[in-house]
C-alpha atoms as a PDB file:
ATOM      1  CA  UNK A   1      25.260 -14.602 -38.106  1.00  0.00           C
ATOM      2  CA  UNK A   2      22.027 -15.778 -36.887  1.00  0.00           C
ATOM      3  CA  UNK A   3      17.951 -15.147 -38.424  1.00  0.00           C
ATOM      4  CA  UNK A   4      15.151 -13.754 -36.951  1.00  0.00           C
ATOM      5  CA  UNK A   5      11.456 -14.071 -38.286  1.00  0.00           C
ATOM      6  CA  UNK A   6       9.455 -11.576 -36.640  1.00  0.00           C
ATOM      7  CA  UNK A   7       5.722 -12.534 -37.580  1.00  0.00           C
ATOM      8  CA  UNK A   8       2.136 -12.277 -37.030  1.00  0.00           C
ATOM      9  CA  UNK A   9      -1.143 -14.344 -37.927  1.00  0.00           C
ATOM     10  CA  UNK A  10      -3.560 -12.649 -40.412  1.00  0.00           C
ATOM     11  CA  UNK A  11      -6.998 -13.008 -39.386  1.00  0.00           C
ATOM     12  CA  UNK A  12      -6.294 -14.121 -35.849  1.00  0.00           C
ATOM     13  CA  UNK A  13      -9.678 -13.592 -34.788  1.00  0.00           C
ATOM     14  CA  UNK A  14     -11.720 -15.064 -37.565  1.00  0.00           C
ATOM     15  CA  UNK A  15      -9.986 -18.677 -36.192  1.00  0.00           C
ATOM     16  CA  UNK A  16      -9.362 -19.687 -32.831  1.00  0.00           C
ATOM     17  CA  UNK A  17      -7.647 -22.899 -33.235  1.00  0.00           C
ATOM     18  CA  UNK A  18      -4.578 -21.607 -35.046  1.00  0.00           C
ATOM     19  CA  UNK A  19      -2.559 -21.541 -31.452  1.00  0.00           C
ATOM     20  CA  UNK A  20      -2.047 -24.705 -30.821  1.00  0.00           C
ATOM     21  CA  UNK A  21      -0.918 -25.344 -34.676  1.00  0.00           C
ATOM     22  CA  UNK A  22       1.372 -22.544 -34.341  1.00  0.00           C
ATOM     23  CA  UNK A  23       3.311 -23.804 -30.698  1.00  0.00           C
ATOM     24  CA  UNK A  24       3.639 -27.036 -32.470  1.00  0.00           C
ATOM     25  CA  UNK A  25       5.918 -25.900 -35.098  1.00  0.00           C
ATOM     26  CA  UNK A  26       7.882 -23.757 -33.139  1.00  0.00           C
ATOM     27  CA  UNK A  27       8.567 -25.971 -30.806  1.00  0.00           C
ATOM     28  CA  UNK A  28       9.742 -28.112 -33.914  1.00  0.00           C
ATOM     29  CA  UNK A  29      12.187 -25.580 -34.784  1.00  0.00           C
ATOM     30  CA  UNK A  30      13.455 -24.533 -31.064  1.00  0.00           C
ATOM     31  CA  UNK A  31      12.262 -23.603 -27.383  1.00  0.00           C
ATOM     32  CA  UNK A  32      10.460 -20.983 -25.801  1.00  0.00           C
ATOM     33  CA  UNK A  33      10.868 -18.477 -24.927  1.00  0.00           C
ATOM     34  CA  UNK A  34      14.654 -18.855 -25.455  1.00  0.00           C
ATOM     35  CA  UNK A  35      14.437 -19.259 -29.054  1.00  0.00           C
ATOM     36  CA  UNK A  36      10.688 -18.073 -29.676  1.00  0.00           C
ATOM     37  CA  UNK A  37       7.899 -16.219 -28.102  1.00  0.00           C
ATOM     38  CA  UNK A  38       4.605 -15.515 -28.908  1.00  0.00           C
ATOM     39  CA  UNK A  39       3.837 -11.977 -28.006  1.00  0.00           C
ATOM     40  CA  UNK A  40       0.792  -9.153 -28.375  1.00  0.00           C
ATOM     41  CA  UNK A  41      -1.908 -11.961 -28.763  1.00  0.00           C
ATOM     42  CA  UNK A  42      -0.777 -13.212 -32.555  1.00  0.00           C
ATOM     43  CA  UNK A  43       2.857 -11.913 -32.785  1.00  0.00           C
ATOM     44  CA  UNK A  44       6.023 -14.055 -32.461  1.00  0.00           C
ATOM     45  CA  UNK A  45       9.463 -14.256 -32.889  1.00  0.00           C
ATOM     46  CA  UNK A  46      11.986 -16.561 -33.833  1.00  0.00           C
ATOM     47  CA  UNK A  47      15.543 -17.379 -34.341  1.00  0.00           C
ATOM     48  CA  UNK A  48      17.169 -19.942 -36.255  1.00  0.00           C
ATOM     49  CA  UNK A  49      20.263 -20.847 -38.250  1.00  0.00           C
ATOM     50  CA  UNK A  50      20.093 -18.504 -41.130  1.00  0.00           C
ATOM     51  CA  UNK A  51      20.681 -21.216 -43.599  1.00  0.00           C
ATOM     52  CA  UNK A  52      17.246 -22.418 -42.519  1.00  0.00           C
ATOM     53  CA  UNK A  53      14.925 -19.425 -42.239  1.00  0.00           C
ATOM     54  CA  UNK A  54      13.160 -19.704 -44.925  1.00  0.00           C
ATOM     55  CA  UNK A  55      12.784 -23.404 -44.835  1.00  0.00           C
ATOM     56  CA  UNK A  56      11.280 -22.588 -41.114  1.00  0.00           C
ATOM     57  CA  UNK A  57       9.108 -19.965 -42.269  1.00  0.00           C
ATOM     58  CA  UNK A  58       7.438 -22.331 -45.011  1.00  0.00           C
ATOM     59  CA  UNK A  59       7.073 -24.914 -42.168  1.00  0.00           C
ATOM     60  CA  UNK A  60       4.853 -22.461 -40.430  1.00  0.00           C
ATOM     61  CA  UNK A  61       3.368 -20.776 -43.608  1.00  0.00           C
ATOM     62  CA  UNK A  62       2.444 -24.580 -44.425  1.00  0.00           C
ATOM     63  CA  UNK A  63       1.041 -25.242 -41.064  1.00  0.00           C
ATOM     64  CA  UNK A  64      -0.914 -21.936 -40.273  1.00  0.00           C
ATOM     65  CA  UNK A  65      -2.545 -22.352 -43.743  1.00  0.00           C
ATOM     66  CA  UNK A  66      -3.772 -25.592 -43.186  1.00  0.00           C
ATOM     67  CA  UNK A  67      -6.498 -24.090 -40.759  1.00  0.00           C
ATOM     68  CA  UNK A  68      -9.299 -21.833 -43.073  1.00  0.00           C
ATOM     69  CA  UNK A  69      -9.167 -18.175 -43.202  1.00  0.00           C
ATOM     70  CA  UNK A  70      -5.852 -17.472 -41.333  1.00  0.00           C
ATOM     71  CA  UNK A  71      -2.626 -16.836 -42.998  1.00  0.00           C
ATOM     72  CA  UNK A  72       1.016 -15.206 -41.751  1.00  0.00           C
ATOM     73  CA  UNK A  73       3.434 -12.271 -42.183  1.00  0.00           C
ATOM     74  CA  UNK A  74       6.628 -13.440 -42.211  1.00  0.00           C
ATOM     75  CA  UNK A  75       9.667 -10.993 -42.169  1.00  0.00           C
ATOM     76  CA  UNK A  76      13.246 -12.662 -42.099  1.00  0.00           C
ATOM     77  CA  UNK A  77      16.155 -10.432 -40.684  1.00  0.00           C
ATOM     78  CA  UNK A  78      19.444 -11.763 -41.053  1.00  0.00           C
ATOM     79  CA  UNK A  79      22.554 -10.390 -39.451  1.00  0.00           C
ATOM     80  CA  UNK A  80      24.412 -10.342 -35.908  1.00  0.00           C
ATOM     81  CA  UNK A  81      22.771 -10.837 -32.638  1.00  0.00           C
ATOM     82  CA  UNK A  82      25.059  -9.064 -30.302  1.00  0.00           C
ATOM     83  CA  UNK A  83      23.274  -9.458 -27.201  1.00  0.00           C
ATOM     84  CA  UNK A  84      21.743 -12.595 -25.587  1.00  0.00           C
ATOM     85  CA  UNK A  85      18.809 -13.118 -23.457  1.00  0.00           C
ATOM     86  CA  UNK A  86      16.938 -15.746 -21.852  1.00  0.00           C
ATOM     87  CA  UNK A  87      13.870 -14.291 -24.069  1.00  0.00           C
ATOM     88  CA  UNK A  88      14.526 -13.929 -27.555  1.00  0.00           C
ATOM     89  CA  UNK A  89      12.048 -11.070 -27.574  1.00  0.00           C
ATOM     90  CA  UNK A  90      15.022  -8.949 -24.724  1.00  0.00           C
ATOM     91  CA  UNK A  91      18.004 -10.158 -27.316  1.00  0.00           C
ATOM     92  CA  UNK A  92      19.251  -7.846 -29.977  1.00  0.00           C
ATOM     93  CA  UNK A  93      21.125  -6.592 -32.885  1.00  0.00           C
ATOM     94  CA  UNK A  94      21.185  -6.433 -36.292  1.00  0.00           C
ATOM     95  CA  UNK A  95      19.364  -9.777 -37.143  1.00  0.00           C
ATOM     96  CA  UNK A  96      16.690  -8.073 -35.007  1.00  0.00           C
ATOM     97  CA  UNK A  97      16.670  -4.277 -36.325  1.00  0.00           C
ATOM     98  CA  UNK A  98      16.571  -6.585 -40.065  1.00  0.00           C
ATOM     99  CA  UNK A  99      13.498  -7.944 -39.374  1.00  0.00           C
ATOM    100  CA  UNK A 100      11.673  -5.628 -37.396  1.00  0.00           C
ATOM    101  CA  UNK A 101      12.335  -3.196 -40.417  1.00  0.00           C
ATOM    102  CA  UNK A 102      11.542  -5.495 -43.308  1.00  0.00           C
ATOM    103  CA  UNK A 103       8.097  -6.623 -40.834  1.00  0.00           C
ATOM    104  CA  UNK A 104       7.078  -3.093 -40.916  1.00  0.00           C
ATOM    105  CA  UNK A 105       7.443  -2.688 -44.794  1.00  0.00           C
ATOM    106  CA  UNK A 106       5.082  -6.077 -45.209  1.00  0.00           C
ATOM    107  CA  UNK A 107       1.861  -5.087 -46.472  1.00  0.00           C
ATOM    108  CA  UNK A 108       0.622  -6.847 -49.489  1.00  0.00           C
ATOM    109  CA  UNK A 109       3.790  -9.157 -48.875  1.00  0.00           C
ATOM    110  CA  UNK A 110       3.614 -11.827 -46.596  1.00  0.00           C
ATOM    111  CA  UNK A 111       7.220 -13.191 -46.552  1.00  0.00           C
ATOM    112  CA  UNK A 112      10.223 -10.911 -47.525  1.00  0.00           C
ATOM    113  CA  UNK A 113      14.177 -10.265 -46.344  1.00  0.00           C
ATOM    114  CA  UNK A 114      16.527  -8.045 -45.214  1.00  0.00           C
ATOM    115  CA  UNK A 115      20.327  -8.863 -44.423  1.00  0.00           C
ATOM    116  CA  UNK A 116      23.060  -6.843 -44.523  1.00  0.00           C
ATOM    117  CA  UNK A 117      23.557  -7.322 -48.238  1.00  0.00           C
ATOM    118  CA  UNK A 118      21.053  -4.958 -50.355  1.00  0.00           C
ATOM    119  CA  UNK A 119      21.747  -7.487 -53.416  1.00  0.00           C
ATOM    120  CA  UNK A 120      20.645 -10.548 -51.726  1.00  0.00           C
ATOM    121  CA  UNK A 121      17.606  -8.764 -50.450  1.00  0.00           C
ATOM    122  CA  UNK A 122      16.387  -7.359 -54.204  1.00  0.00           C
ATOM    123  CA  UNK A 123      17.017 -11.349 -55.430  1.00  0.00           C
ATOM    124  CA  UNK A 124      15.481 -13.023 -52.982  1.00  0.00           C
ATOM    125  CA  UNK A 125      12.600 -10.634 -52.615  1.00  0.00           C
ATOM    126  CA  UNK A 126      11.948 -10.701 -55.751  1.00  0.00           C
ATOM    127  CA  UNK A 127      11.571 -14.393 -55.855  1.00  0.00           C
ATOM    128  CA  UNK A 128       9.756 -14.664 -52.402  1.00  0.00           C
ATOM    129  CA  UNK A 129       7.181 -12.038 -54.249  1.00  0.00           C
ATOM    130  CA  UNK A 130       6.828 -14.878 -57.247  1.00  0.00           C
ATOM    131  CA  UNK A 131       6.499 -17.781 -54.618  1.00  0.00           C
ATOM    132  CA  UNK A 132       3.927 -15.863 -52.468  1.00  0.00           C
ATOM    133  CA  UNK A 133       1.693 -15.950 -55.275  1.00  0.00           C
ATOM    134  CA  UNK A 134       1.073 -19.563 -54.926  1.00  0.00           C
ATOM    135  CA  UNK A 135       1.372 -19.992 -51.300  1.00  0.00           C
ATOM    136  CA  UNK A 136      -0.704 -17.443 -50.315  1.00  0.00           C
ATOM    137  CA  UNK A 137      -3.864 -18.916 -52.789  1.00  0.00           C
ATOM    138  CA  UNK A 138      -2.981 -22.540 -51.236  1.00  0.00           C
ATOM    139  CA  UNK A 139      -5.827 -24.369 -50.128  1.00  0.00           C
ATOM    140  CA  UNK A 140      -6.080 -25.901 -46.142  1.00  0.00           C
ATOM    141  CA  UNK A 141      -5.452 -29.133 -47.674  1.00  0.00           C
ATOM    142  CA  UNK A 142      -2.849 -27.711 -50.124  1.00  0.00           C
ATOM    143  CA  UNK A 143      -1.333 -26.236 -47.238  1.00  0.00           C
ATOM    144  CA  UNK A 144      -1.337 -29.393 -45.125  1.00  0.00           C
ATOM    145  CA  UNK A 145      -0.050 -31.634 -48.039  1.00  0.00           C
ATOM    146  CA  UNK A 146       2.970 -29.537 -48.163  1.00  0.00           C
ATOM    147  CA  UNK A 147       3.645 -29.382 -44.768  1.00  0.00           C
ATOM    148  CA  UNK A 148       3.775 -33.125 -43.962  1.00  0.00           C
ATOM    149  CA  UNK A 149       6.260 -33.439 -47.106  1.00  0.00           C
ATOM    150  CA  UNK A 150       8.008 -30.850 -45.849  1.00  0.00           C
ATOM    151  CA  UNK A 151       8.850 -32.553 -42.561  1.00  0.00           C
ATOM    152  CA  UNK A 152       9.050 -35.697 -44.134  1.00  0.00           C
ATOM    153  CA  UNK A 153      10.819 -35.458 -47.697  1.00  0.00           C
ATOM    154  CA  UNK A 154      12.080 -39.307 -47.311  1.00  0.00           C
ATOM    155  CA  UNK A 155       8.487 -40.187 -47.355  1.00  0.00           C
ATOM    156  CA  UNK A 156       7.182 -40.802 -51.391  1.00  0.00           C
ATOM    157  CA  UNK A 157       3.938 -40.355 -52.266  1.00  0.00           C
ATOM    158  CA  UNK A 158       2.348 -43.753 -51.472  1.00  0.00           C
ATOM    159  CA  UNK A 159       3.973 -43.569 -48.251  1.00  0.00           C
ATOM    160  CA  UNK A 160       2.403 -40.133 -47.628  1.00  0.00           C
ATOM    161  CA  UNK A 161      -1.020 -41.007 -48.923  1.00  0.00           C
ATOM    162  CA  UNK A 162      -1.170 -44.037 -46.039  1.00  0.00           C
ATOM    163  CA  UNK A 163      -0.131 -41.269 -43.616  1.00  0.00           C
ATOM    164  CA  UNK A 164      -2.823 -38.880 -44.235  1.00  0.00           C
ATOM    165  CA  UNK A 165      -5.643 -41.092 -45.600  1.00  0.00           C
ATOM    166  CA  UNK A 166      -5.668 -39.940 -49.132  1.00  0.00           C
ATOM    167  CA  UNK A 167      -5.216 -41.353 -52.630  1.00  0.00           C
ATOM    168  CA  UNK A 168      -1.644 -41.301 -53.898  1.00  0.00           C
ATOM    169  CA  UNK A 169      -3.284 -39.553 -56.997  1.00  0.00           C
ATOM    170  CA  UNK A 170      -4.612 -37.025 -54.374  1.00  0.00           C
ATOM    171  CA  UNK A 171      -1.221 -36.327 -53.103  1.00  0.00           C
ATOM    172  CA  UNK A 172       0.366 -36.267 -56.052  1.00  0.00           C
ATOM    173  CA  UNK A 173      -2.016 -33.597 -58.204  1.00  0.00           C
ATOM    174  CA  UNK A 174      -1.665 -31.495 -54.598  1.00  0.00           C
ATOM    175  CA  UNK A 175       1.748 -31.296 -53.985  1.00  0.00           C
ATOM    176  CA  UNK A 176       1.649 -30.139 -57.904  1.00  0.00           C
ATOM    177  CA  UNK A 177      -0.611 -27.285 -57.366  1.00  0.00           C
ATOM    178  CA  UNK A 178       1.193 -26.259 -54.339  1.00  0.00           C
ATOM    179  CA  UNK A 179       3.823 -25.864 -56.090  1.00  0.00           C
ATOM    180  CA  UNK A 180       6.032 -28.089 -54.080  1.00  0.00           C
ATOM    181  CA  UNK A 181       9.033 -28.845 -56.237  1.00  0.00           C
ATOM    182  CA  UNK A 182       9.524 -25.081 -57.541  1.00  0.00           C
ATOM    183  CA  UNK A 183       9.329 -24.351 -53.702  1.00  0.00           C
ATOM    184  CA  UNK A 184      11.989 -26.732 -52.871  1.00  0.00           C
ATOM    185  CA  UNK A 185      14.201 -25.418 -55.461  1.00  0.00           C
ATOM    186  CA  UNK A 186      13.899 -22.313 -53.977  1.00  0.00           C
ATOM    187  CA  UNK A 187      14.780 -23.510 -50.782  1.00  0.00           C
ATOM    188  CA  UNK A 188      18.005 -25.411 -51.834  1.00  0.00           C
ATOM    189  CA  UNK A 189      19.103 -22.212 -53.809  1.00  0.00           C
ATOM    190  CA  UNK A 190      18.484 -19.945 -51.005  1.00  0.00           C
ATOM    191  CA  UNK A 191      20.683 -22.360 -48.562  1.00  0.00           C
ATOM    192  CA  UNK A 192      23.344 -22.680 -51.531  1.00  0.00           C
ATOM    193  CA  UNK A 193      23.449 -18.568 -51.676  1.00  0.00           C
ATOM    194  CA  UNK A 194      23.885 -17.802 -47.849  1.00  0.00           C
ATOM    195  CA  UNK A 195      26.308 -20.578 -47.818  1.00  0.00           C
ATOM    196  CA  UNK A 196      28.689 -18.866 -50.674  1.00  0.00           C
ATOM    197  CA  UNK A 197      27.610 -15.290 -48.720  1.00  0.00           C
END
């Protein structure tokens, strides 16, 4: 079993500085081109471990919002990858004919699922619908707030508020409005799930 989040920048052209944000994070969460390409301008694919998809998709959600104006379309396929290449966008299989087919349903959507397991998909899109409609309204500082407590959950709040210049107050009534503990929830429950899949 393997994912793969097939995915493309909204408003690519409106903001020019969202490349750079974007290679960061993938090269966070693996290496190009083996494990992620950017393709067509402001596509890109990537794979992970399954059990982290969609914590790797709210890494870059987190990190593209945090410029103004641009957001992403995420689609997450899971399933088999039954044949390797040194490009991820030559490999294939069923991860890959998962997400290409739940990327060309997204339209209002930006972040949904498809597996093998029609079940799994109506849960999870369900509550991926529900959690889109906060992080699609966050703020560039919302956004960025998240993000650095994303990659850094040891850190508390004071600790975070040194590390990006703001008052722990700040921090604290942010991470609230983006929603950041219903989000992790999410998260664990989705890695709990695939692991009892």
């Amino acid at each position: 079993m393997t994912a793969i989040l097939t995915a493309d920048i909204i408003n690519s052209r409106t903001q020019q500085n969202w490349l750079p944000v974007l290679k960061a994070v993938l090269n966070r969460l693996g290496d190009e081109p083996k494990d992620w390409e950017i393709y067509r301008g402001d596509s890109f694919q990537l794979e992970v471990k399954p059990t982290e998809a969609l914590y790797s998709a709210l890494l870059i959600k987190s990190a593209v919002k945090s410029l103004d104006g641009v957001d992403v379309r995420i689609a997450i396929g899971l399933g088999e990858k039954t044949h390797d290449a040194a490009k991820i966008t030559e490999a294939n299989g069923s991860a890959f004919v998962n997400s290409g087919t739940c990327f060309d349903r997204l339209k209002k959507q930006t972040l949904a699922l498809q597996s093998e397991h029609t079940d799994l998909d109506t849960q999870f899109n369900l509550i991926l619908e529900l959690a889109c409609l906060t992080m699609d309204n966050w703020t560039p500082v919302s956004a960025q707030v998240f993000h650095q407590k994303l990659l850094h959950p040891q850190l508390n709040q004071t600790e975070l508020s040194e590390m990006l210049g703001k008052s722990q107050s700040t921090i604290s009534a942010t991470l609230h409005r983006a929603g950041y503990d219903e989000l992790t929830k999410m998260l664990q429950y989705y890695s709990q799930t695939l692991n009892n899949h």
